[in-house]
Protein backbone atom coordinates (compact mmCIF):
# COMPACT_ATOMS: atom_id res chain seq x y z
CA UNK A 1 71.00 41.56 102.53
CA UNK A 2 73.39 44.51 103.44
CA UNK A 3 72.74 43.55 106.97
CA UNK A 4 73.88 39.76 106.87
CA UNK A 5 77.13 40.88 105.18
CA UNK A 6 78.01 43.41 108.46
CA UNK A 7 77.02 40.69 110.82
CA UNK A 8 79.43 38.35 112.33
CA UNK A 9 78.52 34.70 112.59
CA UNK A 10 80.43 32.25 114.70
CA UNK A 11 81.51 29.25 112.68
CA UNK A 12 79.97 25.74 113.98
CA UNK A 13 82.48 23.20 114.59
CA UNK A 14 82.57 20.57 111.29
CA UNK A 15 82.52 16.78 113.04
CA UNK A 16 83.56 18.17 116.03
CA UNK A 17 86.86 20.07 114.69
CA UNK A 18 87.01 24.02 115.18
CA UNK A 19 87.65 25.11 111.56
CA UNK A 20 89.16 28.38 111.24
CA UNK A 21 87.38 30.94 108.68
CA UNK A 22 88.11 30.64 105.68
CA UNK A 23 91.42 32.87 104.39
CA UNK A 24 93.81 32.91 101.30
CA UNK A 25 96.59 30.90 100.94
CA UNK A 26 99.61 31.00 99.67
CA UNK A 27 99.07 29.78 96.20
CA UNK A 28 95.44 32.14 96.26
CA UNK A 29 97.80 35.40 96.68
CA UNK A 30 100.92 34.10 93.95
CA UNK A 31 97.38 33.84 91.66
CA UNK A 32 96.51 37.42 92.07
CA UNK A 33 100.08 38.79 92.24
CA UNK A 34 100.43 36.81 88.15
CA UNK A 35 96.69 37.86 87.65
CA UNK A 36 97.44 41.42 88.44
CA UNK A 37 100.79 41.87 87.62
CA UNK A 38 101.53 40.35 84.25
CA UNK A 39 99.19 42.37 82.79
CA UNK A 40 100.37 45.74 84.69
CA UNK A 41 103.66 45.25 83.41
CA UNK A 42 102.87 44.14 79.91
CA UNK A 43 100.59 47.80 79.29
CA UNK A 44 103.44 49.36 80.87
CA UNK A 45 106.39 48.01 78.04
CA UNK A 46 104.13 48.84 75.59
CA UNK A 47 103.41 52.09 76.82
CA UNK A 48 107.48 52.54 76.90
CA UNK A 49 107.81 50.60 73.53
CA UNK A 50 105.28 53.07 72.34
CA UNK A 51 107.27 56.41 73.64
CA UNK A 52 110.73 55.52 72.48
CA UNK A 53 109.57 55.08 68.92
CA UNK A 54 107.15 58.11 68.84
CA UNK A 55 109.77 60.27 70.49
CA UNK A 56 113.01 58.32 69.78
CA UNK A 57 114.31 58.72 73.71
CA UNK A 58 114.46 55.38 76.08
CA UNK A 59 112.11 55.85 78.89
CA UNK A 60 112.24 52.35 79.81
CA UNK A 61 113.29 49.82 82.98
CA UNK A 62 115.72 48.26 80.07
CA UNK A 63 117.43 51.66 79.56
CA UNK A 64 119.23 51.18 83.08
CA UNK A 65 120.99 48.42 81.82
C-alpha cells in the first residue's frame, strides 16, 4: 500500500486524448479558502467578543475603525 502511493504512474491517454493529472481548480481552492476560513475567523470574533467583555478593553480588527 505505502509503496503504490510513492510510485509514479504515467496516465494512459482516455480515447486517444492526453489528459493531464488530475489538479484543483479554481472553484476547488475558493471551497477550502470559505471551508477554512469562515470558521477561523468566526472562533477568532468570539475569542475578541469574549476578551472585551471579560476585561472591558477592545482587542479587536473592529477597534481600528
Amino acid at each position: 500500500m505505502i509503496k503504490r502511493l510513492f510510485t509514479h504512474e504515467k496516465f494512459q491517454p482516455i480515447l486517444g486524448h492526453d489528459i493531464d493529472k488530475p489538479r484543483i481548480t479554481a472553484a476547488g481552492w475558493l471551497l477550502i479558502l470559505f471551508y477554512l476560513g469562515v470558521p477561523a475567523m468566526m472562533v477568532g470574533g468570539l475569542m475578541d467578543l469574549v476578551v472585551q467583555w471579560l476585561t472591558g478593553e477592545c482587542v479587536g480588527v473592529w477597534c481600528l475603525f
